[in-house]
PDB file of N, CA and C in Angstrom:
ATOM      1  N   UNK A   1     -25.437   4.761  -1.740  1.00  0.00           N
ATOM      2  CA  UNK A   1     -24.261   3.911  -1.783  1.00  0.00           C
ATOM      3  C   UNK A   1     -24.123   3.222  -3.142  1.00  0.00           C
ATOM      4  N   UNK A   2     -25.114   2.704  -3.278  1.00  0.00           N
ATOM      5  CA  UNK A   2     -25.537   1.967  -5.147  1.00  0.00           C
ATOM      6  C   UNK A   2     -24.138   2.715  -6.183  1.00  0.00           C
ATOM      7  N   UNK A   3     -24.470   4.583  -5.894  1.00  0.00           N
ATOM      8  CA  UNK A   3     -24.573   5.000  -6.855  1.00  0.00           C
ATOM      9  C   UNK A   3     -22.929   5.025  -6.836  1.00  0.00           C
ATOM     10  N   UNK A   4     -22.328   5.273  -6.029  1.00  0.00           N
ATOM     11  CA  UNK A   4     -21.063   5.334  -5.433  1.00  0.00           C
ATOM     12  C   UNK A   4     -19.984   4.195  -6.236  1.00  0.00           C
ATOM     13  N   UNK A   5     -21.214   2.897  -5.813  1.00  0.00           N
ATOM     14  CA  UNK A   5     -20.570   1.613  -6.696  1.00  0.00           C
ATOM     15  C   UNK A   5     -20.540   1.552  -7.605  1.00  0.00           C
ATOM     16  N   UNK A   6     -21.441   1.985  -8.602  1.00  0.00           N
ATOM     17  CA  UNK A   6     -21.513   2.172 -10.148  1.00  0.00           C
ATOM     18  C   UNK A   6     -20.543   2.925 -10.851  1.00  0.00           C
ATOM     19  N   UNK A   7     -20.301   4.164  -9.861  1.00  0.00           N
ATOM     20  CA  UNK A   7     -19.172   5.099  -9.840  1.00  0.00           C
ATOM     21  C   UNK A   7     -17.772   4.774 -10.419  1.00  0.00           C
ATOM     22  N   UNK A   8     -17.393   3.497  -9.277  1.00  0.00           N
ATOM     23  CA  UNK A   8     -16.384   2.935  -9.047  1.00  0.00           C
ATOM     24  C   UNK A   8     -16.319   1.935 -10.519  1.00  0.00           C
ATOM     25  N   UNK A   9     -17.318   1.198 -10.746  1.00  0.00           N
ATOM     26  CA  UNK A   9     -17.704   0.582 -11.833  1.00  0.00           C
ATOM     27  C   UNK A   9     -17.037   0.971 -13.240  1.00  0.00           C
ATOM     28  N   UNK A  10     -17.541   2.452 -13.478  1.00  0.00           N
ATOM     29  CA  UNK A  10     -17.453   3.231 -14.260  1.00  0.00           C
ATOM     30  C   UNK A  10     -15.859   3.341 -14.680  1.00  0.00           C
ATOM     31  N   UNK A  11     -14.828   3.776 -13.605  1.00  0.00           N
ATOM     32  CA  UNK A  11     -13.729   3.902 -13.479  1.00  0.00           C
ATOM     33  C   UNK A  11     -13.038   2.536 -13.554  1.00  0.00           C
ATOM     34  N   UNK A  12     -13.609   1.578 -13.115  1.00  0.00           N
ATOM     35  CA  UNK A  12     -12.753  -0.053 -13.395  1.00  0.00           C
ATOM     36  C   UNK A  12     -12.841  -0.076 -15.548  1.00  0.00           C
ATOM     37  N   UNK A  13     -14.216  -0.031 -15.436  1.00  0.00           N
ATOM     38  CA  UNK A  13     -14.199  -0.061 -17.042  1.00  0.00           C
ATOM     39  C   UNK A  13     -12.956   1.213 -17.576  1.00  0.00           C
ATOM     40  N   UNK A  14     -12.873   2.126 -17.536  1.00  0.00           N
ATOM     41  CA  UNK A  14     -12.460   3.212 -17.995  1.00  0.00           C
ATOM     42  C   UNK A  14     -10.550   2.893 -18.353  1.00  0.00           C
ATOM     43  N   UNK A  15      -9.990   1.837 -17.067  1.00  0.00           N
ATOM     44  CA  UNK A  15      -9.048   1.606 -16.620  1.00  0.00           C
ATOM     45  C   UNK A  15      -8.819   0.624 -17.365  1.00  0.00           C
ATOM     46  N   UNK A  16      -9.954  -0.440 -17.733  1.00  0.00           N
ATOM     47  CA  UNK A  16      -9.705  -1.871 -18.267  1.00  0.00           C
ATOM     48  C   UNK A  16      -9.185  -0.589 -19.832  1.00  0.00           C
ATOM     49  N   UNK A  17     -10.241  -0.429 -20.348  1.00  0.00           N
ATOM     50  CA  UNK A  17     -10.119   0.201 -21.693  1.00  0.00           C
ATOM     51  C   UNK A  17      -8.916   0.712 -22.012  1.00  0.00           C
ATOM     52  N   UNK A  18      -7.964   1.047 -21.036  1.00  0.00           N
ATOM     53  CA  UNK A  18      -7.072   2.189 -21.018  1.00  0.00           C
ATOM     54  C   UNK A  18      -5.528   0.548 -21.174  1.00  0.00           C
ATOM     55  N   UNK A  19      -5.985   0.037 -21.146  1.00  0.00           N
ATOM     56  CA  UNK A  19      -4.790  -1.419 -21.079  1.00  0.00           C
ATOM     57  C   UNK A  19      -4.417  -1.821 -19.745  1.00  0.00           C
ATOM     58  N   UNK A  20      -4.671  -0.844 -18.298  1.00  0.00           N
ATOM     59  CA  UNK A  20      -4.150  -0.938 -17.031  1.00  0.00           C
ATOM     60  C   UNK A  20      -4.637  -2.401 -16.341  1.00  0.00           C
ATOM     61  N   UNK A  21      -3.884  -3.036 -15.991  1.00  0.00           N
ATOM     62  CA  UNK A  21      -4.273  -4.831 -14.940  1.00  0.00           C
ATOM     63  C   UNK A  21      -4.953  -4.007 -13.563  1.00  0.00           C
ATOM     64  N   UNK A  22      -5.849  -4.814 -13.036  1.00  0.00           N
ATOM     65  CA  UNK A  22      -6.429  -4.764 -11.754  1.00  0.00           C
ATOM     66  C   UNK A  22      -5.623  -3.822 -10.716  1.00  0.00           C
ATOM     67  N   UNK A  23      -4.435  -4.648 -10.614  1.00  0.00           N
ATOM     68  CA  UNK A  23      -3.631  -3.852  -9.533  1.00  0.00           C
ATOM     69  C   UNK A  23      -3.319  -2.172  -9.773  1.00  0.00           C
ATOM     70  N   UNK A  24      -3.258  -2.191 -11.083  1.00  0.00           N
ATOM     71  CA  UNK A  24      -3.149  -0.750 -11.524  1.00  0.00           C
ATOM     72  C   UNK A  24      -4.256   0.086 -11.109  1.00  0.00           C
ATOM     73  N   UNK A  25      -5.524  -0.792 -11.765  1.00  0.00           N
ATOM     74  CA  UNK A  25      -6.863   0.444 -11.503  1.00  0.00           C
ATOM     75  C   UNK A  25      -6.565   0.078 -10.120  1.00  0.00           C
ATOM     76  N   UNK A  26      -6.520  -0.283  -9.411  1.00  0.00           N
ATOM     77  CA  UNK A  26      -7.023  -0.661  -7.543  1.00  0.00           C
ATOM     78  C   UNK A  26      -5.940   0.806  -7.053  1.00  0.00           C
ATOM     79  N   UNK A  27      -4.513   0.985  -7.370  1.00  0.00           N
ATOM     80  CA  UNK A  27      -4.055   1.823  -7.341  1.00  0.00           C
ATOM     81  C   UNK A  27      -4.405   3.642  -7.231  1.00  0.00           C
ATOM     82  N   UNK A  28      -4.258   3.538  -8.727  1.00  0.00           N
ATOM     83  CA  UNK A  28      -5.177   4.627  -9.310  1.00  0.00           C
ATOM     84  C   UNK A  28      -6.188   5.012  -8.499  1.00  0.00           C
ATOM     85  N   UNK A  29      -7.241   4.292  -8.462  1.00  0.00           N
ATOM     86  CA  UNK A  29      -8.608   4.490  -7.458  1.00  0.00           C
ATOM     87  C   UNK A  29      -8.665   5.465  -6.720  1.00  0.00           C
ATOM     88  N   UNK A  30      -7.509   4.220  -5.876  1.00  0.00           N
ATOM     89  CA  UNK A  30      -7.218   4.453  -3.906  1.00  0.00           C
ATOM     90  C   UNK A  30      -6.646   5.595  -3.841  1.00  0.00           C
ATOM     91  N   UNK A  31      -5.865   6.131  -5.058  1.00  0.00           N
ATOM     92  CA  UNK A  31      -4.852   7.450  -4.652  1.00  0.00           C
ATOM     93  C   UNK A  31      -5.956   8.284  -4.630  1.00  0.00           C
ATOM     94  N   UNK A  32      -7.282   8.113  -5.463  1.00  0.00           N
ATOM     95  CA  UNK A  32      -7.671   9.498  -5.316  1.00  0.00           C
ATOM     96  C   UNK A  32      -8.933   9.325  -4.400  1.00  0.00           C
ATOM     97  N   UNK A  33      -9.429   8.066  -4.195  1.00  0.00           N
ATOM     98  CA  UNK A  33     -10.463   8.093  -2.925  1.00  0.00           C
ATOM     99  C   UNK A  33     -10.394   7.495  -1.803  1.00  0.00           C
ATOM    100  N   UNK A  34      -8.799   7.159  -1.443  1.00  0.00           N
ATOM    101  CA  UNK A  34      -8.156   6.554  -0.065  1.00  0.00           C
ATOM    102  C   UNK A  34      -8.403   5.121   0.146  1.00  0.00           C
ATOM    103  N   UNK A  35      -7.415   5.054   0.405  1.00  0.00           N
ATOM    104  CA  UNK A  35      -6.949   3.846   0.793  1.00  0.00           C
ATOM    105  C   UNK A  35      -8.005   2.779   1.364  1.00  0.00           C
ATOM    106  N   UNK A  36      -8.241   1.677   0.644  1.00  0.00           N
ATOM    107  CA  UNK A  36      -9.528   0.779   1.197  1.00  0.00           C
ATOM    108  C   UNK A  36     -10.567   1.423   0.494  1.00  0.00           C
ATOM    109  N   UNK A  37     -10.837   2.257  -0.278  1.00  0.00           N
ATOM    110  CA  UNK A  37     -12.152   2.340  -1.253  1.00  0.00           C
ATOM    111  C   UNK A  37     -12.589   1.425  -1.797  1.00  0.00           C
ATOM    112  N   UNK A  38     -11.716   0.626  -1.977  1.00  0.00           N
ATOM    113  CA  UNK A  38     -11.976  -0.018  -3.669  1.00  0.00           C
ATOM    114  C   UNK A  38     -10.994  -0.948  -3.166  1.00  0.00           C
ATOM    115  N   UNK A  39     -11.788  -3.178  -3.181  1.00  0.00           N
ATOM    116  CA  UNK A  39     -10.506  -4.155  -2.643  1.00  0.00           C
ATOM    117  C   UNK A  39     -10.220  -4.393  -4.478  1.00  0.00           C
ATOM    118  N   UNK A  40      -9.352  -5.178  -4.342  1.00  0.00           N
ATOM    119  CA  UNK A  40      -8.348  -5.361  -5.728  1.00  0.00           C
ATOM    120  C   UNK A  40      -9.311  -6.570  -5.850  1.00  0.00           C
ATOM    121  N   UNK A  41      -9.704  -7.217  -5.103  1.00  0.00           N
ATOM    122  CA  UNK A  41     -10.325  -8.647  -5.526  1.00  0.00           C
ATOM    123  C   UNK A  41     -11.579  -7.993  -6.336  1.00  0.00           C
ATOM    124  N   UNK A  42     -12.402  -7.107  -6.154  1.00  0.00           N
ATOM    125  CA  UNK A  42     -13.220  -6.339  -6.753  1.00  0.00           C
ATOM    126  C   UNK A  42     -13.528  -6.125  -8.023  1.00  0.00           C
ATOM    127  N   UNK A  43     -11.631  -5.414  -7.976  1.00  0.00           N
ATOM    128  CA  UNK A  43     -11.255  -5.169  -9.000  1.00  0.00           C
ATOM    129  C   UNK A  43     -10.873  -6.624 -10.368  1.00  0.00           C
ATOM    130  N   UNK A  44     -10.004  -7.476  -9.783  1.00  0.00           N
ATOM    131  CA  UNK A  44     -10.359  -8.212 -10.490  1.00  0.00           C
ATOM    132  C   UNK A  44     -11.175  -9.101 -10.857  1.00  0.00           C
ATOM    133  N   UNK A  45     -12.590  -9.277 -10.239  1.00  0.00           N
ATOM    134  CA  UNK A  45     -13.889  -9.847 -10.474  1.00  0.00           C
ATOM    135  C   UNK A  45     -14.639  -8.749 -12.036  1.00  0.00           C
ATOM    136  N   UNK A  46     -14.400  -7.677 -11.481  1.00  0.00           N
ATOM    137  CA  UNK A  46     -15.396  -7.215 -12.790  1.00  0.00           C
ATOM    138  C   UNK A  46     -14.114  -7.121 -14.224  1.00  0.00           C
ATOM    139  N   UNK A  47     -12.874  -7.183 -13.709  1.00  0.00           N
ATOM    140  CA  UNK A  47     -11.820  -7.149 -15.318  1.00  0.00           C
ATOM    141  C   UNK A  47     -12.293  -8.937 -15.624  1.00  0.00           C
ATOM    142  N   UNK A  48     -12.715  -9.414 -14.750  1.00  0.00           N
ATOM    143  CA  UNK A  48     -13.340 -11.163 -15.496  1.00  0.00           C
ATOM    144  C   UNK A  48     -13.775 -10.898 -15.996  1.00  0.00           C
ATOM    145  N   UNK A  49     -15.304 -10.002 -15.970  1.00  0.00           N
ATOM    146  CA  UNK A  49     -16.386  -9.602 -16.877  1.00  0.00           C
ATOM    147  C   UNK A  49     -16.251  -9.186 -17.900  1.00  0.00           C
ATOM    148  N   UNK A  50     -15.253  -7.614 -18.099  1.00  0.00           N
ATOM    149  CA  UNK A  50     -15.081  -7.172 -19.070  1.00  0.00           C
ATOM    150  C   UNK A  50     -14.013  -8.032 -20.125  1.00  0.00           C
ATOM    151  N   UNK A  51     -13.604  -8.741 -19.341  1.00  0.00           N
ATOM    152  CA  UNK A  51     -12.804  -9.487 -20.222  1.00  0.00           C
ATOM    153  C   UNK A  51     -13.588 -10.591 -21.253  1.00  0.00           C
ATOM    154  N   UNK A  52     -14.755 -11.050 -20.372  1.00  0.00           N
ATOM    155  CA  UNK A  52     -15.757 -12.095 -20.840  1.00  0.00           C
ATOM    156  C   UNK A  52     -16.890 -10.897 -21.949  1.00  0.00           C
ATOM    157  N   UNK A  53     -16.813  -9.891 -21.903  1.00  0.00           N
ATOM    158  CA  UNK A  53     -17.375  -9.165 -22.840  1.00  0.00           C
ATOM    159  C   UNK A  53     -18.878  -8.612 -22.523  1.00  0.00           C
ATOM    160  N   UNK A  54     -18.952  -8.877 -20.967  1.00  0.00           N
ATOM    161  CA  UNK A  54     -19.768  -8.134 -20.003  1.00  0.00           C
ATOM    162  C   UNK A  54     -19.707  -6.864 -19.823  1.00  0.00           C
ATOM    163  N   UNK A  55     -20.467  -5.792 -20.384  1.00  0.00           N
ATOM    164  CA  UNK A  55     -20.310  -4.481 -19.695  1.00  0.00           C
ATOM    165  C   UNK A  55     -20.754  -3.966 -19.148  1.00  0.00           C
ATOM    166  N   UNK A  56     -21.728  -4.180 -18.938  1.00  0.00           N
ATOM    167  CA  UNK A  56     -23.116  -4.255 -17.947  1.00  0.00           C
ATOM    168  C   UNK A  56     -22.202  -3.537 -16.625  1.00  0.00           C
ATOM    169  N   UNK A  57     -22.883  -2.524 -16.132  1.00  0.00           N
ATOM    170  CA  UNK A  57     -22.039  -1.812 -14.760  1.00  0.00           C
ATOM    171  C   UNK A  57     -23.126  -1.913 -13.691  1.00  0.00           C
ATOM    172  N   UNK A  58     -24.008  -2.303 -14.210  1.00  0.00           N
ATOM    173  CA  UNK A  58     -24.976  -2.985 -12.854  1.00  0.00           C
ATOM    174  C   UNK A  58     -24.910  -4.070 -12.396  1.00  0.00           C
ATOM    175  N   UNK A  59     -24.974  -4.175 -10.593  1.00  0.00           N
ATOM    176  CA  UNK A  59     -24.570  -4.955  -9.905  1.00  0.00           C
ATOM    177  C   UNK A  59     -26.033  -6.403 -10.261  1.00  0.00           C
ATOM    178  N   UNK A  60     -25.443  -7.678 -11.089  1.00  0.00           N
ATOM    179  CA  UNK A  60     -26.002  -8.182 -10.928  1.00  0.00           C
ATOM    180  C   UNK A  60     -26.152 -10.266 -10.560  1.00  0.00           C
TER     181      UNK A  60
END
């Protein structure tokens, strides 16, 4: 499951990088791993991080 999250991780960063807001990556995500994969609050907890200059994709 870890790895799944890191996964997801991976793709929030990928999304931040790309200029897309939370709601966008949460979007994106869900279209391709259904609906409820991935909550938006999630999503915008780790765009805090990367925004704070955290990149760290481990849950810590």
């Amino acid at each position: 499951m870890e790895e799944n999250k890191e996964h997801f991780r991976h793709l929030m960063l990928f999304y931040y990088r790309k200029g897309k807001n939370a709601s966008q990556a949460t979007n994106s995500i869900c279209s391709v791993y259904g609906e409820g994969a991935l909550a938006e609050r999630t999503v915008r907890k780790w765009f805090a991080k990367f925004r704070a200059s955290d990149f760290n994709l481990k849950d810590h």
